[in-house]
Protein backbone atom coordinates (compact mmCIF):
# COMPACT_ATOMS: atom_id res chain seq x y z
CA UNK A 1 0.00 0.00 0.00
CA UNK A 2 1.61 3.41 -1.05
CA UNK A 3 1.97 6.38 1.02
CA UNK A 4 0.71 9.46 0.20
CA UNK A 5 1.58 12.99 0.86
CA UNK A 6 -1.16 15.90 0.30
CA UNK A 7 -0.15 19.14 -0.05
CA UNK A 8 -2.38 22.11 0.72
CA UNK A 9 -1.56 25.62 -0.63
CA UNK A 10 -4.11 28.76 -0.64
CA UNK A 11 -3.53 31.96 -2.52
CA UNK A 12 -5.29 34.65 -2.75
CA UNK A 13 -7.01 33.36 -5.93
CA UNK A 14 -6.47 30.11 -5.89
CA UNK A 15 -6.21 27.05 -3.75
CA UNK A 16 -3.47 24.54 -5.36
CA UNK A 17 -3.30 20.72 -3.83
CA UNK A 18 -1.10 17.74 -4.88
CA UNK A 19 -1.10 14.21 -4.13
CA UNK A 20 2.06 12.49 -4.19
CA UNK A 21 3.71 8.81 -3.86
CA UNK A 22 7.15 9.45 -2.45
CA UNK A 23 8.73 12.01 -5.09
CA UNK A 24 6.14 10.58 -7.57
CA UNK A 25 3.00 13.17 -8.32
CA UNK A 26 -0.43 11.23 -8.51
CA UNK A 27 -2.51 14.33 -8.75
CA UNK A 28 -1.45 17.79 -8.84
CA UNK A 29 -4.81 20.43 -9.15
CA UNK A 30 -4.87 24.35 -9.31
CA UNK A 31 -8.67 25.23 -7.92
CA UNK A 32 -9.35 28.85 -9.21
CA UNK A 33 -11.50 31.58 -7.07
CA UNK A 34 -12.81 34.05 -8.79
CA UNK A 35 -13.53 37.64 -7.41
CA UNK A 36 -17.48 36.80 -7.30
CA UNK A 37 -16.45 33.56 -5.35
CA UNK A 38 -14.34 35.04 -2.97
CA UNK A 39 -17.27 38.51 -2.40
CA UNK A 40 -19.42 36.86 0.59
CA UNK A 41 -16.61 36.34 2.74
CA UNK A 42 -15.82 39.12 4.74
CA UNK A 43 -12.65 37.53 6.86
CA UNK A 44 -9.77 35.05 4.95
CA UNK A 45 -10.90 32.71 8.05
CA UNK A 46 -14.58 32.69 7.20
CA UNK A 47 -13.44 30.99 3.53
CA UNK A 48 -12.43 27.87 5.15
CA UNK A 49 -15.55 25.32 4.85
CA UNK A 50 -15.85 26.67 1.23
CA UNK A 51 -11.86 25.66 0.65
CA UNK A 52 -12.04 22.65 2.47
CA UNK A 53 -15.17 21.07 0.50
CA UNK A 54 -13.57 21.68 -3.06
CA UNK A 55 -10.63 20.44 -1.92
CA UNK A 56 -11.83 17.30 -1.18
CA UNK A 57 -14.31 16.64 -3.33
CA UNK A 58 -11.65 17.06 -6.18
CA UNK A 59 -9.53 14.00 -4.29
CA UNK A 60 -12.50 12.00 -4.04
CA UNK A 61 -13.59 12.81 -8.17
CA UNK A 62 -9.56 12.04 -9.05
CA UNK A 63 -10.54 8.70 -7.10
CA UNK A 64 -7.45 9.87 -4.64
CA UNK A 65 -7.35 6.62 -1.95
CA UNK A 66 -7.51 9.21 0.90
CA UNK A 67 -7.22 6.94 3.64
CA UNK A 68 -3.91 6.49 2.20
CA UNK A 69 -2.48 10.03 3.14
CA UNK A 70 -0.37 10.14 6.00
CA UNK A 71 0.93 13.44 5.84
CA UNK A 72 -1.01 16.60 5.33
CA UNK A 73 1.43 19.46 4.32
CA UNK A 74 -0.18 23.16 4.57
CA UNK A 75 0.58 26.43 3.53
CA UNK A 76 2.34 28.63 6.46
CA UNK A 77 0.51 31.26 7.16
CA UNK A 78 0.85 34.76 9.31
CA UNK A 79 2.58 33.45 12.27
CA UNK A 80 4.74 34.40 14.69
CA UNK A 81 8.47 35.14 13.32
CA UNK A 82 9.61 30.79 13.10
CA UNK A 83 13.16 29.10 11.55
CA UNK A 84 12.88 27.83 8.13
CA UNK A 85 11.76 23.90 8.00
CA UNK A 86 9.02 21.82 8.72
CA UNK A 87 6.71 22.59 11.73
CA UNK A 88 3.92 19.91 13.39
CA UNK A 89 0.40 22.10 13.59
CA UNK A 90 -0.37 22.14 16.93
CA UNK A 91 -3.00 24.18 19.25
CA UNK A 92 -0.81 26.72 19.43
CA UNK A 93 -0.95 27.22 15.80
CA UNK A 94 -4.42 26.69 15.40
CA UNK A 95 -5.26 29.24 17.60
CA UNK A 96 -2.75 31.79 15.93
CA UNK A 97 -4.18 31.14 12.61
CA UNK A 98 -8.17 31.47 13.25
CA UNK A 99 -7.50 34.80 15.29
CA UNK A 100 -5.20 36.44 12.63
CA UNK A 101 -3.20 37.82 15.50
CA UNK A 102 0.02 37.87 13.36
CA UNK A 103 -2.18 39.04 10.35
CA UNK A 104 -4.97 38.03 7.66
CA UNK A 105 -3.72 36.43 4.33
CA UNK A 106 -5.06 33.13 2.64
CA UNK A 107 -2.00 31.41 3.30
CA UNK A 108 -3.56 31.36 6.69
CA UNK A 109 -5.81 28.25 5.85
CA UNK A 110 -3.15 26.22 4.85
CA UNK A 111 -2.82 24.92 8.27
CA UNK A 112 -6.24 24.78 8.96
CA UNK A 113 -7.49 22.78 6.08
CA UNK A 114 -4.17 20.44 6.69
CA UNK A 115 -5.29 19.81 10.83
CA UNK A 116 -9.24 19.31 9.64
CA UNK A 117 -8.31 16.79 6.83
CA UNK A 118 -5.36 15.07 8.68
CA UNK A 119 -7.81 14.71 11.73
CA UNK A 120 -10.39 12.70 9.89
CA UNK A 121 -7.48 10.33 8.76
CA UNK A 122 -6.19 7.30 10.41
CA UNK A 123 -2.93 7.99 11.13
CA UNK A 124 -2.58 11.25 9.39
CA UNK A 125 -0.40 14.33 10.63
CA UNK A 126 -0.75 17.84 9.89
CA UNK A 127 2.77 20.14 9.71
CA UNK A 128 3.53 23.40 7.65
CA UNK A 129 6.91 23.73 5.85
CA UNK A 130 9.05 27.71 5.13
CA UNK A 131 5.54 29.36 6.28
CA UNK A 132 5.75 33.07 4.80
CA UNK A 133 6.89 34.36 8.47
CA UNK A 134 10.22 32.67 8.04
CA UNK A 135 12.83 35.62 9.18
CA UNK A 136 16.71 35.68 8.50
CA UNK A 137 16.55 39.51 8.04
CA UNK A 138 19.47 41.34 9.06
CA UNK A 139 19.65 43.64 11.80
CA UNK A 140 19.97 46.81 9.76
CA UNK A 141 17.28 45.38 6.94
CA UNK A 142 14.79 45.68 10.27
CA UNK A 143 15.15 49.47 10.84
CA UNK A 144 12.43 51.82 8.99
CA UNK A 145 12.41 55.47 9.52
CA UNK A 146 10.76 55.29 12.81
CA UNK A 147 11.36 53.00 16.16
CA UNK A 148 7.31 52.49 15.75
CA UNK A 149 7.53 50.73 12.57
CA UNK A 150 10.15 47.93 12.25
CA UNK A 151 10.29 45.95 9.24
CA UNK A 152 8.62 42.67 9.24
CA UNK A 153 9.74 39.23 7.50
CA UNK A 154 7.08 38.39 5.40
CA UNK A 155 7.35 36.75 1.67
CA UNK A 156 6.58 33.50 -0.49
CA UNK A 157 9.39 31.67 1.90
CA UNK A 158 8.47 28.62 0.73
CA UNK A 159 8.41 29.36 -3.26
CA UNK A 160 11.58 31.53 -3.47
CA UNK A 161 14.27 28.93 -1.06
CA UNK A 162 12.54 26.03 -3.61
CA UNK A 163 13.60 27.92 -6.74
CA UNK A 164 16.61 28.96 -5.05
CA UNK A 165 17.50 25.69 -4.24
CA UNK A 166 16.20 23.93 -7.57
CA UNK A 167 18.57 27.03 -9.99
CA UNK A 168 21.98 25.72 -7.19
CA UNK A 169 21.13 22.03 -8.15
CA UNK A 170 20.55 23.24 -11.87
CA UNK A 171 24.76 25.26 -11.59
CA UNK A 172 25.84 22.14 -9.48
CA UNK A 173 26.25 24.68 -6.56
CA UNK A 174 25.07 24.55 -2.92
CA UNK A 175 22.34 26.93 -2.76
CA UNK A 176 24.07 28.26 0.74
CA UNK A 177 27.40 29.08 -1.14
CA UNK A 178 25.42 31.50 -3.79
CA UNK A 179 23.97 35.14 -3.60
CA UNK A 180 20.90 35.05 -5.48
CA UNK A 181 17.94 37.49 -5.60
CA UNK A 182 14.53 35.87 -6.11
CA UNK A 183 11.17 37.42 -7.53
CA UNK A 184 8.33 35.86 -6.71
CA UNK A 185 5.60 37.09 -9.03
CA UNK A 186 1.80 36.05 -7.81
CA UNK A 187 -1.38 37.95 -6.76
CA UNK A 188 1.30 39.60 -4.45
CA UNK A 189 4.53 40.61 -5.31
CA UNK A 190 8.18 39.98 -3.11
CA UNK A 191 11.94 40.44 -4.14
CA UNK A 192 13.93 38.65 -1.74
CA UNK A 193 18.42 39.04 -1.18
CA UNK A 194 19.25 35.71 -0.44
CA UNK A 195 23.27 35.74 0.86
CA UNK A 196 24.61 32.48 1.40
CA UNK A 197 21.51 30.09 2.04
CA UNK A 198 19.82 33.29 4.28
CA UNK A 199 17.14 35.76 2.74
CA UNK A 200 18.70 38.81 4.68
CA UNK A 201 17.05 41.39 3.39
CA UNK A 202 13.08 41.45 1.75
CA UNK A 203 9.74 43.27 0.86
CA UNK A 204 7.04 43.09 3.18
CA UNK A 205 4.58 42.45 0.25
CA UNK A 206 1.42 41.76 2.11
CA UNK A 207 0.41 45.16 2.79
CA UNK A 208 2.27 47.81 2.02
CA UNK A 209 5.78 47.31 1.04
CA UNK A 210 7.99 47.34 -2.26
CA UNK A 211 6.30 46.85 -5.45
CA UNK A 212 2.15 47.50 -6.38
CA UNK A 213 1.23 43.92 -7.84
CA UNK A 214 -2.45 42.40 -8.95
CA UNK A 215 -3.91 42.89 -5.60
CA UNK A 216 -1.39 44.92 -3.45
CA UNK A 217 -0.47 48.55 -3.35
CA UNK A 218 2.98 48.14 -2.12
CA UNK A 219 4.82 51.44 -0.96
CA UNK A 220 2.33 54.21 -0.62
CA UNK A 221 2.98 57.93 -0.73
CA UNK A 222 3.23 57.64 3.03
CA UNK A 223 1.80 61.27 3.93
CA UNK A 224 -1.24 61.25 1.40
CA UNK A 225 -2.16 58.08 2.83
CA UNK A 226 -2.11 59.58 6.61
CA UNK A 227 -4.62 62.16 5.30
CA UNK A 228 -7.12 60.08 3.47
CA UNK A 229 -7.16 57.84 7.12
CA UNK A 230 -7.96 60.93 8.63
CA UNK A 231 -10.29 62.40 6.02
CA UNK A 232 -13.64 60.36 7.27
CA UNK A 233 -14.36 59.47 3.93
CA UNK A 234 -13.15 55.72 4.54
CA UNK A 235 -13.19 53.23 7.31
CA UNK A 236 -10.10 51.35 8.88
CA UNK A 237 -11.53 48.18 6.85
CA UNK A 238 -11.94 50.42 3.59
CA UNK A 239 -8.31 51.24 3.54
CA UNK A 240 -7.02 48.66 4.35
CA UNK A 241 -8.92 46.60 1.21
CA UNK A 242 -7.32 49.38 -0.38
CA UNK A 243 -4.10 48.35 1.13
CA UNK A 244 -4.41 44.34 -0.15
CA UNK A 245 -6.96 42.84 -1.66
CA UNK A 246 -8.36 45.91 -3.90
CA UNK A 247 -5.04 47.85 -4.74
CA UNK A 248 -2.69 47.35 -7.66
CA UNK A 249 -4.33 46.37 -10.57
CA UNK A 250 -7.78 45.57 -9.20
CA UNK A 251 -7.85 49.48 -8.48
CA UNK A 252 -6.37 50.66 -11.73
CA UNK A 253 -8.34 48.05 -14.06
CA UNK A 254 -10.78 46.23 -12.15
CA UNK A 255 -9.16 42.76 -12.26
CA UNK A 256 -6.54 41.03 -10.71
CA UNK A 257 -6.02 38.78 -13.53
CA UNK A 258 -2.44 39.91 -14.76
CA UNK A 259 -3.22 37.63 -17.88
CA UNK A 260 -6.58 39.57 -18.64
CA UNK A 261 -4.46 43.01 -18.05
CA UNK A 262 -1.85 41.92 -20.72
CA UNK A 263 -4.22 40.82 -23.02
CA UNK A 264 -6.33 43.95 -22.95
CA UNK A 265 -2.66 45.75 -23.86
CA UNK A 266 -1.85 43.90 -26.62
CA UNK A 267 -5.16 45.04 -28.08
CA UNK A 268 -3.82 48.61 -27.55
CA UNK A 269 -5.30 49.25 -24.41
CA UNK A 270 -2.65 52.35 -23.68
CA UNK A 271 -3.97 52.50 -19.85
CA UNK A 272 -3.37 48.82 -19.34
CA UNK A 273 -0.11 48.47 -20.95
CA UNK A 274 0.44 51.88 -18.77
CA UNK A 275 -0.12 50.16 -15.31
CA UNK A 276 1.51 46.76 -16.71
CA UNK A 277 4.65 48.38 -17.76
CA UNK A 278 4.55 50.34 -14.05
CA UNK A 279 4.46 47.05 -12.23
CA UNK A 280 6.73 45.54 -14.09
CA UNK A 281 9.38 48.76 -13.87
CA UNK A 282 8.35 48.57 -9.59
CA UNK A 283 9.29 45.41 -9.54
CA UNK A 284 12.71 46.05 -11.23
CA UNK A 285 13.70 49.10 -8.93
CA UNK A 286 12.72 46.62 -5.93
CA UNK A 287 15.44 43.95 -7.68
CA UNK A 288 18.02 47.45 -7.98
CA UNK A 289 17.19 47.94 -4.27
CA UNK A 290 18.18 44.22 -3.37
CA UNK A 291 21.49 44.21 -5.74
CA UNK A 292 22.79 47.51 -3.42
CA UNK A 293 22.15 45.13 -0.40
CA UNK A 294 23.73 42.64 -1.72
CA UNK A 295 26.86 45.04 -2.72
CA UNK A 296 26.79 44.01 -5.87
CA UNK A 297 28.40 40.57 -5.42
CA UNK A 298 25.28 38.53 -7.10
CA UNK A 299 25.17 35.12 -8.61
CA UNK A 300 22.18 35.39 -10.53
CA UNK A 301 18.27 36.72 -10.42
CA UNK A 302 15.60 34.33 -10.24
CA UNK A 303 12.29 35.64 -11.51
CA UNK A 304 9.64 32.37 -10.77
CA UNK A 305 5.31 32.82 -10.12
CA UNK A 306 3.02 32.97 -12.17
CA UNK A 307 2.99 36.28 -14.08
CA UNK A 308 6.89 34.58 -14.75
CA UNK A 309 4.53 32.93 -17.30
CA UNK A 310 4.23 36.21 -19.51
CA UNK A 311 7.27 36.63 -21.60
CA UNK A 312 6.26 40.31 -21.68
CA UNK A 313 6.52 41.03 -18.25
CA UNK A 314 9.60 39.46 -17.66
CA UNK A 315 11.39 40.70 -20.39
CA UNK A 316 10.49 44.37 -18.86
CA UNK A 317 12.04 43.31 -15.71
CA UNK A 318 15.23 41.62 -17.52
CA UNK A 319 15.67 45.01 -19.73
CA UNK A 320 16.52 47.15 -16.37
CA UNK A 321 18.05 44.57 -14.27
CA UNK A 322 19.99 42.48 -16.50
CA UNK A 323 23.29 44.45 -16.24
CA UNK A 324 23.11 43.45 -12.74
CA UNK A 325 23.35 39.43 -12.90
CA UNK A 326 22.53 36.58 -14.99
CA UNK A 327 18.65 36.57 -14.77
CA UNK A 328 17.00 33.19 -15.12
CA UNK A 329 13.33 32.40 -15.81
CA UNK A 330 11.62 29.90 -13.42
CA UNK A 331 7.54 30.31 -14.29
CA UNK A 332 4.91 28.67 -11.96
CA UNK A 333 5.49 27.50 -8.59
CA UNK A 334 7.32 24.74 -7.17
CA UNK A 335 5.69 25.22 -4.03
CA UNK A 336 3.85 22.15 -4.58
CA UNK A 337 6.94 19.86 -4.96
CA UNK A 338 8.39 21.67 -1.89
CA UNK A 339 5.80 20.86 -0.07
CA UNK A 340 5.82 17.39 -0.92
CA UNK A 341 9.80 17.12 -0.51
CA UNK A 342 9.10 18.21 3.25
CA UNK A 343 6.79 15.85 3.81
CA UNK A 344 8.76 13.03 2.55
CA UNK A 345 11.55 13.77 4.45
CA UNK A 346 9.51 13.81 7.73
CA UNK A 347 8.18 10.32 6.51
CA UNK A 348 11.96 9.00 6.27
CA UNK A 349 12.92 10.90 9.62
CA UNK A 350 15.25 13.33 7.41
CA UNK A 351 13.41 16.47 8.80
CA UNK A 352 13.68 17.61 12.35
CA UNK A 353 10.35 18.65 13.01
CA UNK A 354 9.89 21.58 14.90
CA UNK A 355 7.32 22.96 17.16
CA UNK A 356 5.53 25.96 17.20
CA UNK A 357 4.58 27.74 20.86
């Protein structure tokens, strides 16, 4: 009887699970949410049931033998800053994760849906690999312009140390020997310095840092946006929805689809091919930002998600940056097969599991 690994990972727009046997995929599945789906939830937490049910009624349609699964591998969501590696859900966790304390982003449910599902197995066990709290920051990258503010670790951990590790495998180098700067391009946007196996220095992407993206404003005209809080014309909630969820391209074009968006310029929209060309030149100043940090001395620059998909958009990025390093293409995510990777080696005892309190 084969052993199976499920791996759980929410976006903001989509809920992506795979099934695998050892480091063989059985079922890989990319659920889509669409704006009108997502509308009668108010709270990230309050989507939970809806993600749970498609989730498993996709296994059961694949005819997945889900008594088989043994490990459930979620998502890390806003948590507490926690090492890099494999962590067993636990109360502690739980209880994090349904009250937002540490903040409100899908990637929340990932540990959820992994407990609920690895509960109703025999045998099953829930754990969370490189959640996006994983912090290596250096000291100075912590200090903003005020003691009131420090900078936050907060980025697609688990996607960017994958692709970083998968492009050192690809050279024949040990990812911890390189100086690489990642781009992780999804429904939010974050440009990570990774120096020597540590990512010392990133953009807080999830609400209000670095570059604007499908669904994020990123960095704000700080003083206009103390004035509009202050204006009454909004509510906390209001801004912040401007903040994440209905900034970036949502509030430019009405859509977060960055697909839809380059589509619409190609057909000479001027204002979409405006905004797309903005994102894509934010993003590059962001990868400018992380080549001073890393003083130059770079490796390479590793643009993976999936607007990495659109040939245009990268090429924008690779037309300012590529002076800077060798930039390399990785579209999609492996944030699947990382997951999956993790959970094997907790199966074969490679992985020191650690525990969250």
């Amino acid at each position: 009887m084969e052993t199976l690994i499920l791996g759980i990972n929410p976006g903001s727009t989509s809920t992506k699970i795979a099934v695998y046997a050892d480091t063989n995929p059985v079922f890989i599945q990319t659920l889509r949410h669409s704006k009108e789906e997502l509308a009668p939830f108010e709270a990230v937490t309050e989507q939970f049931e809806f993600r749970k049910e498609l989730i498993l009624k996709q296994l059961i349609d694949a005819e997945i033998q889900i008594n088989q699964i043994k490990v459930v591998m979620g998502r890390g969501g806003l948590l507490k800053p926690v090492e890099s590696g494999v962590i067993a859900v636990n109360d502690a966790m739980l209880r994090d994760l349904k009250s937002c304390e540490y903040g409100e982003h899908a990637s929340n449910l990932g540990g959820l849906i992994a407990h609920d599902i690895a509960r109703s197995l025999p045998e099953a066990k829930a754990y969370i690999s490189n959640p996006v709290v994983v912090d290596e920051l250096n000291e100075l990258a912590r200090i903003s312009g005020h003691p009131k503010f420090p900078r936050r670790s907060i980025f697609h951990a688990l996607n960017q140390k994958a692709v970083a590790r998968q492009h050192a495998k690809s050279i024949m180098r040990a990812y911890e020997d390189l100086n690489l700067i990642v781009v992780h391009l999804g429904g939010g946007i974050t440009v990570g310095a990774h120096q020597k196996g540590r990512v010392v220095d990133v953009n807080q992407g999830l609400d209000g840092d670095g570059p604007f993206s499908p669904e994020r404003s990123g960095t704000l005209p700080v003083g206009d946006l103390v004035r509009l809080c202050f204006s009454g014309k909004y509510s906390q909630k209001e801004i912040m929805k401007m903040i994440k969820g209905e900034g970036g391209l949502v509030a430019f074009l009405g859509t977060n689809s960055a697909y839809e968006v380059e589509q619409r310029a190609q057909k000479g929209d001027a204002e979409a091919k405006l905004i797309y060309d903005a994102m894509a030149y934010q993003v590059a100043k962001e990868v400018g930002a992380m080549s001073a940090v890393l003083k130059g001395d770079i490796d390479g620059i590793l643009i993976t998600g999936g607007i990495a998909h659109d040939k245009y958009f990268t090429n924008q990025i690779i037309s300012y940056t590529h002076r800077f390093a060798p930039v390399h293409v990785y579209p999609g995510e492996d944030e699947m097969k990382a997951l999956a990777m993790n959970g094997l080696r907790v199966i074969t005892g490679e992985a020191t599991v650690k525990t969250y309190d």
